[in-house]
Protein backbone atom coordinates (compact mmCIF):
# COMPACT_ATOMS: atom_id res chain seq x y z
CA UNK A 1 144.28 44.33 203.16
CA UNK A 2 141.19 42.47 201.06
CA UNK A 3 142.61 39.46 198.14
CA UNK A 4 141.08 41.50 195.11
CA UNK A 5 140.00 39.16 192.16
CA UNK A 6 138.74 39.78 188.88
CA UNK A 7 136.79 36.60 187.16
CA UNK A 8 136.58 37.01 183.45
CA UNK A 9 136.70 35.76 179.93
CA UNK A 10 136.63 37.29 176.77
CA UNK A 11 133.49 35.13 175.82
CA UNK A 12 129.94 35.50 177.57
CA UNK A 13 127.58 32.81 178.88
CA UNK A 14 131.11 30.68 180.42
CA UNK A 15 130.09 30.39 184.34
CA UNK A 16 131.84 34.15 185.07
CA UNK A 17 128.81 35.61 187.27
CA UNK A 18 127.35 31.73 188.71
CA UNK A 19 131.56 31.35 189.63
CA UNK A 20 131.67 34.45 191.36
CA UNK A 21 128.75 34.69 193.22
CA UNK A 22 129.24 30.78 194.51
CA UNK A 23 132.78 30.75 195.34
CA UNK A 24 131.64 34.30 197.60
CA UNK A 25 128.88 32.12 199.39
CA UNK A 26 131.55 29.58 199.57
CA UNK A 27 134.39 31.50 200.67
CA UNK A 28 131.81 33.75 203.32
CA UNK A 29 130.05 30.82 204.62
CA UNK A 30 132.48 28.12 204.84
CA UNK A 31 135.81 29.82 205.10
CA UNK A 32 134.87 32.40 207.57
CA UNK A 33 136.21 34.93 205.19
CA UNK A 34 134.92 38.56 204.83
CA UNK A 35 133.76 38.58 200.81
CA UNK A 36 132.42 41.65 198.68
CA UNK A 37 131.11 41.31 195.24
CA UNK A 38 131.37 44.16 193.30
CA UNK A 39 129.27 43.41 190.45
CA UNK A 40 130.83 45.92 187.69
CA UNK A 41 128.82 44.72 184.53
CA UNK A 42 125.79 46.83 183.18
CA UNK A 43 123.69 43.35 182.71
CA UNK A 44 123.61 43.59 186.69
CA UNK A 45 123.75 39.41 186.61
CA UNK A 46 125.70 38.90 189.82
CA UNK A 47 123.22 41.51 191.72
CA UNK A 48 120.32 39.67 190.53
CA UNK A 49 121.34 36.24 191.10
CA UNK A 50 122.97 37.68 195.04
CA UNK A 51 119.63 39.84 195.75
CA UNK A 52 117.74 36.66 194.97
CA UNK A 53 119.94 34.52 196.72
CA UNK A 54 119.48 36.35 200.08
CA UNK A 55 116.28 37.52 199.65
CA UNK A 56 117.18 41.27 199.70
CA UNK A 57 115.32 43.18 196.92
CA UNK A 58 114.29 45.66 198.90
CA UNK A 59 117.68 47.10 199.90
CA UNK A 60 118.21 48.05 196.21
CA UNK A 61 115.70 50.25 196.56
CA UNK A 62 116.90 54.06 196.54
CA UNK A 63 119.95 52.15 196.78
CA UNK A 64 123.50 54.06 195.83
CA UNK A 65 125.03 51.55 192.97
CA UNK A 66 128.59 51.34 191.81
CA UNK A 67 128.24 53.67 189.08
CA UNK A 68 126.89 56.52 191.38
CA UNK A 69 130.09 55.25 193.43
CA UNK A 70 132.11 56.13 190.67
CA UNK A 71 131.03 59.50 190.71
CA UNK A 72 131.53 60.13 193.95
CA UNK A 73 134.24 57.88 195.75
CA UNK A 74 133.60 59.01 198.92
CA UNK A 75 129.86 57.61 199.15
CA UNK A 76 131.54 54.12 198.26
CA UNK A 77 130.00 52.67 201.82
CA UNK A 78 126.74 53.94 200.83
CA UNK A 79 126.57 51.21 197.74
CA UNK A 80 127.59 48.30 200.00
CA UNK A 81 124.79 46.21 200.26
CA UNK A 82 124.27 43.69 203.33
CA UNK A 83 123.39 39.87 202.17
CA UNK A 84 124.85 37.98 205.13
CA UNK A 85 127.24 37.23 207.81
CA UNK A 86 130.60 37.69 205.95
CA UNK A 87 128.99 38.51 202.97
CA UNK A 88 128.55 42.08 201.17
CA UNK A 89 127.65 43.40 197.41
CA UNK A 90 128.09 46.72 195.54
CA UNK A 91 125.22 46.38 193.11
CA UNK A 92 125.14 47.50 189.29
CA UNK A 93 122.57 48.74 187.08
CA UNK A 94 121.98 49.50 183.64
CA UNK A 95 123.29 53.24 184.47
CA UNK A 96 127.00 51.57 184.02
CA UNK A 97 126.59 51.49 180.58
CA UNK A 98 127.00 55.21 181.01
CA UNK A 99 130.89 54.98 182.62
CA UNK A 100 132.37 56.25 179.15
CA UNK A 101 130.40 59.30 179.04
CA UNK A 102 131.02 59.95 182.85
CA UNK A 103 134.46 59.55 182.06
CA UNK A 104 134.55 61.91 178.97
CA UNK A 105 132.59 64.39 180.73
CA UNK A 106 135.18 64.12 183.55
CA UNK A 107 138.10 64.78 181.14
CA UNK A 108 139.32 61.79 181.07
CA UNK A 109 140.62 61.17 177.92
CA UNK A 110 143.68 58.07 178.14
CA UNK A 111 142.54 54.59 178.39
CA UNK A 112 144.74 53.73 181.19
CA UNK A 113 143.83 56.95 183.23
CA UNK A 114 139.96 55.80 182.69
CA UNK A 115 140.75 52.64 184.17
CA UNK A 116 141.53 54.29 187.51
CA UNK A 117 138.23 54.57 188.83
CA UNK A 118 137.10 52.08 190.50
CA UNK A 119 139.98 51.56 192.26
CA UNK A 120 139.29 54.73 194.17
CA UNK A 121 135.73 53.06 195.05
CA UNK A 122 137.52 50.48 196.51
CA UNK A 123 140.32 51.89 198.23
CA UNK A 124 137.42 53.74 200.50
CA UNK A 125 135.97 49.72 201.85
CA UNK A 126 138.81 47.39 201.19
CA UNK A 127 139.71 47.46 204.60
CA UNK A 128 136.53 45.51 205.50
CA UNK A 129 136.98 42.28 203.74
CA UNK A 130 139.69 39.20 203.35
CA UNK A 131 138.55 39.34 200.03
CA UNK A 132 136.47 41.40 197.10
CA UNK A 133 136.05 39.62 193.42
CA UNK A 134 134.52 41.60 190.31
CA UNK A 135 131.89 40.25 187.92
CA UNK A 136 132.85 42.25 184.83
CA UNK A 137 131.24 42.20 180.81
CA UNK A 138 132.62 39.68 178.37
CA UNK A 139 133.99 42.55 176.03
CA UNK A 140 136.55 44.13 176.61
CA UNK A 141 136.24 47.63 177.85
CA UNK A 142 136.56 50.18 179.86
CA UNK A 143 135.08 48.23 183.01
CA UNK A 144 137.63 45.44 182.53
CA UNK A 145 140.65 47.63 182.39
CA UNK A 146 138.99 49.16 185.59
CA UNK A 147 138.32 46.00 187.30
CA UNK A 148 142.23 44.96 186.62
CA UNK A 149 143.73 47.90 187.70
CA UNK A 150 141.99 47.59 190.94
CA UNK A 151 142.59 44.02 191.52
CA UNK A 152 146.07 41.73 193.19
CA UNK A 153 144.66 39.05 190.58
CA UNK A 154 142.78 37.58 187.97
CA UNK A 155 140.77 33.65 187.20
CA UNK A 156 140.23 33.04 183.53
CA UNK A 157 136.72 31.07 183.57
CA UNK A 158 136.32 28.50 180.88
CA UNK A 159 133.86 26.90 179.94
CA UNK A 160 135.07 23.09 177.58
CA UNK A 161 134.12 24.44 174.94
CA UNK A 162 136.38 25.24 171.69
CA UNK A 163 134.87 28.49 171.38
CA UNK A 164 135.48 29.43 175.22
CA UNK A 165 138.92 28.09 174.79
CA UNK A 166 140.41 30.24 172.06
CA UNK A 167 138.93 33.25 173.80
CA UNK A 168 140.42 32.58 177.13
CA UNK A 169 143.73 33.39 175.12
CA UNK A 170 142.07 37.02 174.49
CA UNK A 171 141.01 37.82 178.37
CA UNK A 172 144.35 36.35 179.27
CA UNK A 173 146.38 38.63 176.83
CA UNK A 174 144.23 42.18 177.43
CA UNK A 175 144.40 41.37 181.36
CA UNK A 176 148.19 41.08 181.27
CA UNK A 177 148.62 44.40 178.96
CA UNK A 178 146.81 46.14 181.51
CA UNK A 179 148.41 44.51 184.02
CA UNK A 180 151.48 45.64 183.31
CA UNK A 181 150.38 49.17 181.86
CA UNK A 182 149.66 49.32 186.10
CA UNK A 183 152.68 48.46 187.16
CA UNK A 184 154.68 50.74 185.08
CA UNK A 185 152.36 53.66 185.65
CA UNK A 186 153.46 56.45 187.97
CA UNK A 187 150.61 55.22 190.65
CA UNK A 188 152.42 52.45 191.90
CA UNK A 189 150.46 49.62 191.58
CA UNK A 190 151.96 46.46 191.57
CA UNK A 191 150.31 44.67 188.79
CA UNK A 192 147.45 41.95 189.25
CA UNK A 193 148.84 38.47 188.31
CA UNK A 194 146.98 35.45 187.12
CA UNK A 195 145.62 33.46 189.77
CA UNK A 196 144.88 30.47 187.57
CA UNK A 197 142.03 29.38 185.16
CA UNK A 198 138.73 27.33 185.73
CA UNK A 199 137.59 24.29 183.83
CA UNK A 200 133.45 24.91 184.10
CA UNK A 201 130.70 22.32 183.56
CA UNK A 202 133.20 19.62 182.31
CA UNK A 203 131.48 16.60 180.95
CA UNK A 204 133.04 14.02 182.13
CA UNK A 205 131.46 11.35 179.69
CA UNK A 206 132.36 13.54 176.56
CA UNK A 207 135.25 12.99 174.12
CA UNK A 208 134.96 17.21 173.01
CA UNK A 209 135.81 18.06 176.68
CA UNK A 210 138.42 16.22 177.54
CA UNK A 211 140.26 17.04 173.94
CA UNK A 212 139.52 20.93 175.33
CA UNK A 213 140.47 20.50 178.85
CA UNK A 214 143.93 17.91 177.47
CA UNK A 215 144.77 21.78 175.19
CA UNK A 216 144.35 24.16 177.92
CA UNK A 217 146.67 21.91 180.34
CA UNK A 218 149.16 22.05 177.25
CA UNK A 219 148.61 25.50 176.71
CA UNK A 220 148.39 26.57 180.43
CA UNK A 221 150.32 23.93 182.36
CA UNK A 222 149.78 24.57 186.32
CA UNK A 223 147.95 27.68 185.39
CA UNK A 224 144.97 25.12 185.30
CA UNK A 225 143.29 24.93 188.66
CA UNK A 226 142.54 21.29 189.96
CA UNK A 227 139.38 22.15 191.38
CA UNK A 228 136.83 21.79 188.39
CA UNK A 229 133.08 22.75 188.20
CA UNK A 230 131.73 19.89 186.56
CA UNK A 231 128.92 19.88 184.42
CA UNK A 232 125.28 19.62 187.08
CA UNK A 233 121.25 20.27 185.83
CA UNK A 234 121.28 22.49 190.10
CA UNK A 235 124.78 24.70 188.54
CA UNK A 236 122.13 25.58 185.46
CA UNK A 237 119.03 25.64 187.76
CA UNK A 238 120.65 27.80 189.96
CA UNK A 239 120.25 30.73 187.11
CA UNK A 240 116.32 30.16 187.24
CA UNK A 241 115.64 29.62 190.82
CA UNK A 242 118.94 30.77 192.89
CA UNK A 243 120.03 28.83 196.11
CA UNK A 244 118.70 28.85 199.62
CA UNK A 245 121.89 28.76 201.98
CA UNK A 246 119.90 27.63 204.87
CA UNK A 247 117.83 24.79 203.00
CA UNK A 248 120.88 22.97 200.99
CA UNK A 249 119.47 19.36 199.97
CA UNK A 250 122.05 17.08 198.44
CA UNK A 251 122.12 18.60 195.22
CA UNK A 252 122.85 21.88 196.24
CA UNK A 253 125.54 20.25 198.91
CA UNK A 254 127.50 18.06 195.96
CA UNK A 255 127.45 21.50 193.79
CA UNK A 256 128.96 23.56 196.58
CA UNK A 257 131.45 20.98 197.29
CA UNK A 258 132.83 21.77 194.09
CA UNK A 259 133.08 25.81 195.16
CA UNK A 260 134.66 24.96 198.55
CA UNK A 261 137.12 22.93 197.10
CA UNK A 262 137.87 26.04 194.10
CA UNK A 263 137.71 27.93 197.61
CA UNK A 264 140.43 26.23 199.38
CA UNK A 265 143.06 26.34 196.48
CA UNK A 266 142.47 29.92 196.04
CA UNK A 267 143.26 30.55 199.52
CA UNK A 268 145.67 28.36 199.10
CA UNK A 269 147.17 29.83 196.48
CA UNK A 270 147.05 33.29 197.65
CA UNK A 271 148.82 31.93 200.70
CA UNK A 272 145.47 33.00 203.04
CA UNK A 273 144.28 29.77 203.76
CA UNK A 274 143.24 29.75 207.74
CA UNK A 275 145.36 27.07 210.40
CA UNK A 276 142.51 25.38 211.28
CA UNK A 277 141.13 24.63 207.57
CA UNK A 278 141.68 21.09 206.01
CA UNK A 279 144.39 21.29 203.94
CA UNK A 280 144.38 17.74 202.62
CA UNK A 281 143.81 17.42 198.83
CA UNK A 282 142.94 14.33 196.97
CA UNK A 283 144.74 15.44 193.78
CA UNK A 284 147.77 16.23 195.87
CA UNK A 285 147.49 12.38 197.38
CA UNK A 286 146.67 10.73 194.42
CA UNK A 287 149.51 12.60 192.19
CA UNK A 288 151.76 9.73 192.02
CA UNK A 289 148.50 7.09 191.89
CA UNK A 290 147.26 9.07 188.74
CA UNK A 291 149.06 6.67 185.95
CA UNK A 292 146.72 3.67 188.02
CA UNK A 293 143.07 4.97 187.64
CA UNK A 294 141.63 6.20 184.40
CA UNK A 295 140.63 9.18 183.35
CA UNK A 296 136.84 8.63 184.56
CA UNK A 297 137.86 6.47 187.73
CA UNK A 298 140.41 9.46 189.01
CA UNK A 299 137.28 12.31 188.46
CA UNK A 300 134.93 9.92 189.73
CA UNK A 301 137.63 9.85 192.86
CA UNK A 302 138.01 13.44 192.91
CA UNK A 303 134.51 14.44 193.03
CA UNK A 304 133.62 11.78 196.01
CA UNK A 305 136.38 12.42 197.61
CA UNK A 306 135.13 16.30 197.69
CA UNK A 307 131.62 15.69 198.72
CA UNK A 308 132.68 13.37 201.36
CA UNK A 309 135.25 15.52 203.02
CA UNK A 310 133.40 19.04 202.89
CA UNK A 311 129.85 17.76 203.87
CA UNK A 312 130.64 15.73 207.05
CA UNK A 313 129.44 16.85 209.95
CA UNK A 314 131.93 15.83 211.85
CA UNK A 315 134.56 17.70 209.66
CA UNK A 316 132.65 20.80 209.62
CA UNK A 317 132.54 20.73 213.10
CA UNK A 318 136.12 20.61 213.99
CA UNK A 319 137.56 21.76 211.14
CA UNK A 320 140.36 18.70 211.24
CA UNK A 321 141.03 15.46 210.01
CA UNK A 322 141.54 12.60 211.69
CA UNK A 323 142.91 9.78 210.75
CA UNK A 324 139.38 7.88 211.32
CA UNK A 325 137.51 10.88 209.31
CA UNK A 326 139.47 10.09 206.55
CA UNK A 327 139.40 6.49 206.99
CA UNK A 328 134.98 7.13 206.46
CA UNK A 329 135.22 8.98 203.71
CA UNK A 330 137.62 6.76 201.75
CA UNK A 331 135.34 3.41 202.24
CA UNK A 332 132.62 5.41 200.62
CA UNK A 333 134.75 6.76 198.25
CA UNK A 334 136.33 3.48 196.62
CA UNK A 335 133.28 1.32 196.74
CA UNK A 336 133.17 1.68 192.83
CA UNK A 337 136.64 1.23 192.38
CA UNK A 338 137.99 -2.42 191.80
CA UNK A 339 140.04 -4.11 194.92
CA UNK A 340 142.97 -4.42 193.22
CA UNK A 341 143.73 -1.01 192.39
CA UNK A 342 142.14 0.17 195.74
CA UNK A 343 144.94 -1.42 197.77
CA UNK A 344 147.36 0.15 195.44
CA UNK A 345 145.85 3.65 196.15
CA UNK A 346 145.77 3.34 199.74
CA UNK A 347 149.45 2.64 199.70
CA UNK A 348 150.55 5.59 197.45
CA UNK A 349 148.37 7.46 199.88
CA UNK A 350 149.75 6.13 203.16
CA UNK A 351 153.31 6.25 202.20
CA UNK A 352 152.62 10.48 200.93
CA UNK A 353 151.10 11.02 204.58
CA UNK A 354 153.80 9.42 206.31
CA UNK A 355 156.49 11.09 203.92
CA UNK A 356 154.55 14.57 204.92
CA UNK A 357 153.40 13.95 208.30
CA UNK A 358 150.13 15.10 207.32
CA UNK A 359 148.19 12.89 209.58
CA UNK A 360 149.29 11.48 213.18
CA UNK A 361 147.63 8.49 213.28
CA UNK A 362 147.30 6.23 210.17
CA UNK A 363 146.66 2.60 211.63
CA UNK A 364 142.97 2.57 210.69
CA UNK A 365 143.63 3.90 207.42
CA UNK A 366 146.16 0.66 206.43
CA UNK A 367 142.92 -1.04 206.95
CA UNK A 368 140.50 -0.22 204.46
């Protein structure tokens, strides 16, 4: 049974379509995981950006889209569209903007009982894919009460922003009423839960973002995720002239080492996350070391630390650490950060491996 996920915020222009359509690539092409985007928005933003991506333009031609799909359930495999190994999309079109009057013409009067629909799409493909995830509008409507009903959870996407910020609150608050509306319905669904929310294009040089981001961690606590998608010129380019999977230079590998790592704790969260994937986290090894590095040094650690990890061959390869992997990374990875502190690091580090018996062999890593 697919990991249904529903990326929103009440405000538009946050990093909602980009976020979706990257962590899919990610999740697809570096997870192994079976991904469909259902791109439920009338702007047809995630279709563009995918069709571009994968150089597909011609499938949409004559092609069913989720709206027809809506009319007709049962032609739901007829609007999947092919992009890649692991990698599917049910396309949108400016046609969506019509799902009200469908609806009304349908007899569908109650707000909850409109919200049905797409669900029934879904339930005809689901069983293809580890995981589907909705683009939806900024408003909302009747395609986010849709996209809820038919989804195990949702990701609030927030941009640092004040404005972003005080609307989360609103996509947060209209996801859980419908939410639970679900799970006390008579159709037995269980209720999609919040997954957790996304800090997008942080600044780490600015004063205004980290007041934002210090809020939403008092507001949302753990709800937070620790994976960030800080701010990059290629996350902004990628809007103008979308990404080439095969032809990644090292722009395009340091801003999809951000998406693999948002990857991981999903799957982590959602308790799919594959035997043979790295599981270990710098945030998780450099909890305790936190109070030692300031607030730019531990991002500045973070973000490395990513980059390093996901974009070694080696790693990529086998799909394990090794003592001696990590050992490479972290020389890179502390070359800006003073001795002193270093050493200190090292030993919080060494002493939370041994504690978890995360890795078998830690002689080379004593040595940095």
């Amino acid at each position: 049974m697919a990991i249904k996920i529903t990326l929103g915020n009440s405000k538009g222009g946050v990093g909602k379509t980009t976020t979706t359509c990257l962590l899919a690539i990610s999740l697809a092409k570096h997870f192994n995981q079976r991904v469909l985007v259902v791109d439920f928005d009338a702007q047809a933003d995630s279709t563009d950006f995918l069709v571009r991506t994968f150089n597909v333009q011609h499938e949409l031609a004559n092609h069913t889209s989720v709206f027809e799909a809506i009319k007709s359930p049962e032609t739901a495999a007829d609007a999947v569209v092919k992009l890649d190994e692991n990698l599917d999309l049910i396309p949108s079109g400016e046609e969506l903007s019509g799902l009200d009057l469908l609806l009304f013409n349908k007899g569908v009067f109650g707000e909850f009982e409109s919200g049905l629909y797409l669900d029934l799409v879904i339930q005809q493909v689901e069983a293809n894919y580890d995981f589907i995830l909705y683009d939806v509008p900024p408003t909302s409507n009747i395609q986010n009460i849709n996209a809820i009903v038919a989804s195990d959870y949702y990701i609030g996407v927030m941009m640092t922003q004040a404005k972003s910020y005080r609307q989360m609150s609103s996509f947060l608050k209209e996801s859980n009423k419908t939410a639970e509306s679900a799970h006390n319905s008579k159709y037995g669904y269980d209720g999609a839960q919040l997954l957790g929310i996304l800090m997008y294009l942080e600044n780490k040089r600015s004063n205004v973002d980290y007041t934002v981001i210090s809020s939403a961690l008092q507001t949302y606590g753990d709800n937070i995720f620790y994976s960030r998608i800080y701010e990059r010129e290629r996350v902004k380019r990628y809007d103008l002239v979308p990404p080439n999977p095969g032809k990644f230079d090292q722009h395009d590998k340091n801003t999809f080492a951000m998406y693999d790592s948002l990857a991981q704790e999903i799957l982590i969260r959602v308790g799919k996350l594959p035997a043979n994937t790295p599981k270990i986290r710098l945030e998780q090894l450099l909890e305790l070391a936190s109070d030692d590095l300031n607030h730019s040094e531990y991002n500045t650690l973070i973000e490395a630390f990513n980059k390093a990890v996901f974009y070694r061959d080696d790693v990529l390869e086998s799909l394990e650490f090794t003592a001696n992997q990590l050992t490479s990374a972290l020389r890179d990875v502390f070359k800006d950060i003073e001795t002193a502190k270093k050493r200190f690091v090292i030993q919080r580090i060494v002493q939370w491996t041994e504690s978890k018996g995360s890795l078998a062999q830690l002689k080379e890593l004593k040595n940095i």
